[in-house]
Every structure is written in C-alpha cells, then in structure tokens.
PDB file of N, CA and C in Angstrom:
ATOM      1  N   UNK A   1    -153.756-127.718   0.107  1.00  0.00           N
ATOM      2  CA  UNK A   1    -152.509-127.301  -0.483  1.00  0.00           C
ATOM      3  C   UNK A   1    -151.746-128.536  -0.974  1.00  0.00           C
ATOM      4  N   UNK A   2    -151.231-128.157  -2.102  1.00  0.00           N
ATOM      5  CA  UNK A   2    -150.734-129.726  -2.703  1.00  0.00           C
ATOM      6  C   UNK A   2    -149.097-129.944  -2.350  1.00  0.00           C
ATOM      7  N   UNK A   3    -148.715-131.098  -1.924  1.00  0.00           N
ATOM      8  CA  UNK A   3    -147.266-131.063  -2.460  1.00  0.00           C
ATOM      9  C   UNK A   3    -146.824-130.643  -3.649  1.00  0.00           C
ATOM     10  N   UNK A   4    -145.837-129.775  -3.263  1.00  0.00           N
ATOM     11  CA  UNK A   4    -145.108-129.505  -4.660  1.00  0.00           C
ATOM     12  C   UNK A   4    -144.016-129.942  -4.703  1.00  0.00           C
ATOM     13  N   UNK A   5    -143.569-131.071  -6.109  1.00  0.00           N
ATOM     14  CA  UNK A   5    -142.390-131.604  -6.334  1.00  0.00           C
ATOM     15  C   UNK A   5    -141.461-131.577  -7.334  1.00  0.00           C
ATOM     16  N   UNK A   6    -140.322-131.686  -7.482  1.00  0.00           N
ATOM     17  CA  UNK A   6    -139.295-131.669  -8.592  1.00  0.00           C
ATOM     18  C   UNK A   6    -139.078-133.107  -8.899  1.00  0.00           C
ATOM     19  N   UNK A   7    -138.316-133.349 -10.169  1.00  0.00           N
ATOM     20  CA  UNK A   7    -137.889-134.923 -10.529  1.00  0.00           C
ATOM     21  C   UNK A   7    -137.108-134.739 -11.380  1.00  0.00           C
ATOM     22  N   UNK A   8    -136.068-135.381 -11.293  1.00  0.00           N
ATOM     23  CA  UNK A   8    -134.693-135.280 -11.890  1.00  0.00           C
ATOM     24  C   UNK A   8    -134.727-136.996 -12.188  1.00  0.00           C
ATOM     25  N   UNK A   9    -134.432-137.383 -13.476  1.00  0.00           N
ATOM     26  CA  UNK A   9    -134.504-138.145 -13.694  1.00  0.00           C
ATOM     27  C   UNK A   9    -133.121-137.822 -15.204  1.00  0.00           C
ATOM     28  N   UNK A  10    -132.175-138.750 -16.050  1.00  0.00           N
ATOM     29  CA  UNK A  10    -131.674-138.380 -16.922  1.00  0.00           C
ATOM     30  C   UNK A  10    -132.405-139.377 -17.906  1.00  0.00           C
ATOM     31  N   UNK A  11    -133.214-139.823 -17.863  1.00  0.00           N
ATOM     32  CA  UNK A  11    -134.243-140.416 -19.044  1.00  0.00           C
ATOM     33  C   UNK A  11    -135.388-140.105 -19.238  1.00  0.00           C
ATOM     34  N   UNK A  12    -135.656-139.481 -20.045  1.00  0.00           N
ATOM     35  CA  UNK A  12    -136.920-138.760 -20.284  1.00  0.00           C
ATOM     36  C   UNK A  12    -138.258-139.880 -19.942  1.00  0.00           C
ATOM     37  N   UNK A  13    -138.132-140.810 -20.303  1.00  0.00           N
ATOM     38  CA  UNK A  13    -139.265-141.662 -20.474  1.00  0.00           C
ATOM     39  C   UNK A  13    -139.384-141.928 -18.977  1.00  0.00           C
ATOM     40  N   UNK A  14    -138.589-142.403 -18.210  1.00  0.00           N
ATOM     41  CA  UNK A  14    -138.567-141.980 -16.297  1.00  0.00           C
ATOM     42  C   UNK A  14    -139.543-141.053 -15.888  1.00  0.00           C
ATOM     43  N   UNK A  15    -139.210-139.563 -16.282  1.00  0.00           N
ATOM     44  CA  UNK A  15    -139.587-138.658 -15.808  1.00  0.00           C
ATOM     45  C   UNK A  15    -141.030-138.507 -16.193  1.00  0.00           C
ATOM     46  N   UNK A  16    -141.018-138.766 -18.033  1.00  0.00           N
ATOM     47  CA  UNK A  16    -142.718-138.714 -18.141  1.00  0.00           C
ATOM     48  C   UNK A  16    -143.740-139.670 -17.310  1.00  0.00           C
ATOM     49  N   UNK A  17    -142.887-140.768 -16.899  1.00  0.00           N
ATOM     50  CA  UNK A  17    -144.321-141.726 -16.428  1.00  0.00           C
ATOM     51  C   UNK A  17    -144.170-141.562 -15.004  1.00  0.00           C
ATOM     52  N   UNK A  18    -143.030-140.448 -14.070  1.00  0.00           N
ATOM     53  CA  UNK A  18    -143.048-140.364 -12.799  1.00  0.00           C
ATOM     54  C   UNK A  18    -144.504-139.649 -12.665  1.00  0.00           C
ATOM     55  N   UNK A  19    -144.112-138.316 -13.774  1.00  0.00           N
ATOM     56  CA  UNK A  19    -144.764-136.738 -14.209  1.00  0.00           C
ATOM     57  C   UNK A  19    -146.289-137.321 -13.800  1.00  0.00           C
ATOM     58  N   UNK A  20    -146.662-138.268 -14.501  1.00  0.00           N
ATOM     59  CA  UNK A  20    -147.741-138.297 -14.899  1.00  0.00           C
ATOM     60  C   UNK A  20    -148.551-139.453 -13.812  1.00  0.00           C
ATOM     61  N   UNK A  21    -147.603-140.212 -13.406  1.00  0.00           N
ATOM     62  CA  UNK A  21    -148.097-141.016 -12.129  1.00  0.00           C
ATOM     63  C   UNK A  21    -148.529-139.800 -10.976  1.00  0.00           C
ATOM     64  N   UNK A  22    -147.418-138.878 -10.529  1.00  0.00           N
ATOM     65  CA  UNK A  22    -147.940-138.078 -10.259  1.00  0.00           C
ATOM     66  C   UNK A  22    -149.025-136.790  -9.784  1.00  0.00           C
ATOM     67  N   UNK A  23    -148.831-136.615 -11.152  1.00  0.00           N
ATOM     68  CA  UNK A  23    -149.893-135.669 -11.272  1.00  0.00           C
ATOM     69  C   UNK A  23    -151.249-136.165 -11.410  1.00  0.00           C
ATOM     70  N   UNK A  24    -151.622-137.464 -11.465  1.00  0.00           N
ATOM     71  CA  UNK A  24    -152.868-138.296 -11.482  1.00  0.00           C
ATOM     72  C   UNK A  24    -153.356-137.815  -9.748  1.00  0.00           C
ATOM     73  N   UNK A  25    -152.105-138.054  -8.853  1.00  0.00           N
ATOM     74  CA  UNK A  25    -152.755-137.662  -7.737  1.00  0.00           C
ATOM     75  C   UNK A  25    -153.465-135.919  -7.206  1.00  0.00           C
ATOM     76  N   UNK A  26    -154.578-135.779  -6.526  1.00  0.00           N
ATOM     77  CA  UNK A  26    -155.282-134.655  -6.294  1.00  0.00           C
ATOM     78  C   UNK A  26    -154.109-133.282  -5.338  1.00  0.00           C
ATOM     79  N   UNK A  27    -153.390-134.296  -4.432  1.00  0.00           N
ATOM     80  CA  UNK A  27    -152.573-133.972  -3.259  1.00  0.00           C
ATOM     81  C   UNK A  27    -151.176-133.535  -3.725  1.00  0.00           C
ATOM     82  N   UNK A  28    -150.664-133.783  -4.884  1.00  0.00           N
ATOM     83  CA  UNK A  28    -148.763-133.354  -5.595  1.00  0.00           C
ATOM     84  C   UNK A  28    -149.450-132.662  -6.728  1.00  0.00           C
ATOM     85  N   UNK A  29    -148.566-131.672  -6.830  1.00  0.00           N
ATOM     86  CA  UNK A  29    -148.265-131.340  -8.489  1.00  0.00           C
ATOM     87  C   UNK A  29    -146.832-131.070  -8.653  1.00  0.00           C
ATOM     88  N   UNK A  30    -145.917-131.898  -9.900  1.00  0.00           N
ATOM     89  CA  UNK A  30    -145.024-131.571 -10.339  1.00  0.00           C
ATOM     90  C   UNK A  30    -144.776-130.100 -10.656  1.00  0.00           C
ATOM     91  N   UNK A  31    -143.912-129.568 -10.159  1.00  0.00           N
ATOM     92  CA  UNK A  31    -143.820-128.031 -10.594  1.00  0.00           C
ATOM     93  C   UNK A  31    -142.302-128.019 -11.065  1.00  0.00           C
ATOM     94  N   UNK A  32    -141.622-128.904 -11.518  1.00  0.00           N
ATOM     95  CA  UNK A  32    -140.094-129.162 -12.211  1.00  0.00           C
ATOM     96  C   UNK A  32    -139.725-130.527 -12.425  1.00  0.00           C
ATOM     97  N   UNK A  33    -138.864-130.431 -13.422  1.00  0.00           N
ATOM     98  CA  UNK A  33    -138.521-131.583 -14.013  1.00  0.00           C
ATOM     99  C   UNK A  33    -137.054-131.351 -14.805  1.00  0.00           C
ATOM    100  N   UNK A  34    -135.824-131.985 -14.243  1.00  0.00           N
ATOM    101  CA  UNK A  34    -134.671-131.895 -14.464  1.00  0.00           C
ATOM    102  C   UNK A  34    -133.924-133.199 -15.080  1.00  0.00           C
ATOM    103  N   UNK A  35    -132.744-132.943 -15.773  1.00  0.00           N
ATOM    104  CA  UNK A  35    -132.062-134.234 -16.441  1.00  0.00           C
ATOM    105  C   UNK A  35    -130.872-134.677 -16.027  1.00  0.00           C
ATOM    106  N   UNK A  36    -130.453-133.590 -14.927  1.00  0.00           N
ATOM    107  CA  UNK A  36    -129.256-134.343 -14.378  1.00  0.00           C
ATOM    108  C   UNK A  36    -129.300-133.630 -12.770  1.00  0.00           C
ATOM    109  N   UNK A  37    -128.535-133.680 -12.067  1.00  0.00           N
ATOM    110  CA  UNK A  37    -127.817-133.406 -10.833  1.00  0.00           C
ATOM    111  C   UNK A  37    -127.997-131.627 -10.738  1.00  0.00           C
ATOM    112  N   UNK A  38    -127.122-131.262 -11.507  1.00  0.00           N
ATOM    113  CA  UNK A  38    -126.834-129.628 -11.633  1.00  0.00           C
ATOM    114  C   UNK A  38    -128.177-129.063 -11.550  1.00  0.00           C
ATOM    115  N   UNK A  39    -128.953-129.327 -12.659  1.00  0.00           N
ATOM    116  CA  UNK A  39    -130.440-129.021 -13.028  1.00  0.00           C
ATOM    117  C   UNK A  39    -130.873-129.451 -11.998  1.00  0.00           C
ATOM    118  N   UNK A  40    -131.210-130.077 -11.452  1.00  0.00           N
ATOM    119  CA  UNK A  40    -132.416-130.152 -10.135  1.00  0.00           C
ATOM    120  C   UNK A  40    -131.502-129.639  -8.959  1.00  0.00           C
ATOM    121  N   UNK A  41    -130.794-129.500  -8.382  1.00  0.00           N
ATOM    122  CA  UNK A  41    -130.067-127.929  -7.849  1.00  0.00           C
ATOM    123  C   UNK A  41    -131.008-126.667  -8.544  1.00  0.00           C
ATOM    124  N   UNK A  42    -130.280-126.437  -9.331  1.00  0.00           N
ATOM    125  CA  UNK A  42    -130.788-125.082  -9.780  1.00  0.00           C
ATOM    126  C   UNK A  42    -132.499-124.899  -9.618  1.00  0.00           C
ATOM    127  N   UNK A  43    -133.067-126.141  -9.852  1.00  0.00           N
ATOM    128  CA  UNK A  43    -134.342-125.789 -10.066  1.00  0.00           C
ATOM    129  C   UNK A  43    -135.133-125.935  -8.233  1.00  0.00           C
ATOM    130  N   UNK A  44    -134.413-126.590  -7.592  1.00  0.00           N
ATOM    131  CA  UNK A  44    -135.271-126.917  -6.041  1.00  0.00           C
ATOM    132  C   UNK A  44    -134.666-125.675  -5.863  1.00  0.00           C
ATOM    133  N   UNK A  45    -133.129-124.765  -6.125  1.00  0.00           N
ATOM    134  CA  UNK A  45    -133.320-122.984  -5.440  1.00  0.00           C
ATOM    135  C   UNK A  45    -134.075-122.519  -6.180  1.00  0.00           C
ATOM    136  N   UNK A  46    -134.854-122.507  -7.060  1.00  0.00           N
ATOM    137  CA  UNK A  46    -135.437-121.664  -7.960  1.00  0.00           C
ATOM    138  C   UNK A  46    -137.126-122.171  -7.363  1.00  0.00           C
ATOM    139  N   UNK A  47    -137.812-122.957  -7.577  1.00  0.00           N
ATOM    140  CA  UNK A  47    -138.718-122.886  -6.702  1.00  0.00           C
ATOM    141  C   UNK A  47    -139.088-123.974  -5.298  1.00  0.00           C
ATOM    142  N   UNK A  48    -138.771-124.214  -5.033  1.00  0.00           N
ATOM    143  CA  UNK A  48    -138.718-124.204  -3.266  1.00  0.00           C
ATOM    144  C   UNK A  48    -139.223-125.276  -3.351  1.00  0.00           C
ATOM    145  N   UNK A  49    -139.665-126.337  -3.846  1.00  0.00           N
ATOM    146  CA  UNK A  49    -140.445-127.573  -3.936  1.00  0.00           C
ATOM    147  C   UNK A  49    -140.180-128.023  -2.411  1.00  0.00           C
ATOM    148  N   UNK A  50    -141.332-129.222  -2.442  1.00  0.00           N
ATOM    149  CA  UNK A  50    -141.617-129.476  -0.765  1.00  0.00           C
ATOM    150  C   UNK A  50    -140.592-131.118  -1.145  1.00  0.00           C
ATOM    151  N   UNK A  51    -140.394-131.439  -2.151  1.00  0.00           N
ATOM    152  CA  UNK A  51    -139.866-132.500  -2.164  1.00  0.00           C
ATOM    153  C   UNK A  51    -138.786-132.925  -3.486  1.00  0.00           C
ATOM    154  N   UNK A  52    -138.025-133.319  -3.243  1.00  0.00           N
ATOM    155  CA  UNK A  52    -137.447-133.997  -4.642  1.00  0.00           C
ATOM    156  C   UNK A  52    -136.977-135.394  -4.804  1.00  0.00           C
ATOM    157  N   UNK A  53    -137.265-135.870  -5.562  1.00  0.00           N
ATOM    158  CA  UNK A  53    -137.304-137.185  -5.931  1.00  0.00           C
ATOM    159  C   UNK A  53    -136.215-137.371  -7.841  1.00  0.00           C
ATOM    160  N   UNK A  54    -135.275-138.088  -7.096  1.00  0.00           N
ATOM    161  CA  UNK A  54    -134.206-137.892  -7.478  1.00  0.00           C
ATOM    162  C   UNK A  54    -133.963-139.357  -8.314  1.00  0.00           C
ATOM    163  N   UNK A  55    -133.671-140.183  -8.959  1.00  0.00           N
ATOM    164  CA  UNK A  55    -134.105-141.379  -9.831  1.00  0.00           C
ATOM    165  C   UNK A  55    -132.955-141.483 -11.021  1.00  0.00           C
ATOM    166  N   UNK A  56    -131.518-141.910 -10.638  1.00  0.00           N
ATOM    167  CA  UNK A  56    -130.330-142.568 -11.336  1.00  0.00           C
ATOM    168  C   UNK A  56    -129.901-140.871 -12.278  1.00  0.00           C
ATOM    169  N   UNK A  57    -129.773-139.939 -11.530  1.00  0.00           N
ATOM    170  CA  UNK A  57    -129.212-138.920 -11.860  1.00  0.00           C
ATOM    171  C   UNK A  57    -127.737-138.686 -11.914  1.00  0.00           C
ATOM    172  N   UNK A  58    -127.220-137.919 -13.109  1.00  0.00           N
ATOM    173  CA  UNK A  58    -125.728-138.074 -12.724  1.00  0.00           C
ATOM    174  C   UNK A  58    -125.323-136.161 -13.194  1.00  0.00           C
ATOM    175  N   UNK A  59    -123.994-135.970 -12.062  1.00  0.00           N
ATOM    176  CA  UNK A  59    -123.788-134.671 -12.304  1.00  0.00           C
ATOM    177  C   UNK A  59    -122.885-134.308 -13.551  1.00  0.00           C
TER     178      UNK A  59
END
C-alpha cells in the first residue's frame, strides 16, 4: 500500500519537481497538489492523504 500524499507548494515549478521526485518512488503516490494554504485544507478533507508536505505556502 503506498503512501498517499498532498503538496502545496505556491510555485508551480516546486510542486512539479516535488510531483515527480515523488512519484519516481514505488512506496508514495501524489494524489493532490495545491497552490496555497486554503487549497491544501480543502484538498487533505477531501481525500484523506497519509501525509502533507507543505513548502513556502501562503493563505
């Protein structure tokens, strides 16, 4: 069973090379990806991720 994680990042280019560092591993899959504060709220109640990783976000 893989970790499942969110990433909130407000720079896209952050998030793609978290995304993709990531998802290289067998054990995580990104299952969200947010641009600020509010958004990764909404999205860790919306699916339940085992983790979030949070990276110069602002609300």
């Amino acid at each position: 069973m893989a970790i499942r994680v969110v990433l909130a990042d407000d720079h896209l280019m952050v998030s793609e090379a978290l995304a993709g560092m990531l998802c290289a591993e067998a054990d995580l899959e990104v299952v969200g990806v947010a641009v600020d504060g509010r958004e990764a709220l909404a999205q860790v109640q919306a699916l339940r991720p085992d983790v979030l990783i949070l990276a110069g976000c602002r609300t």
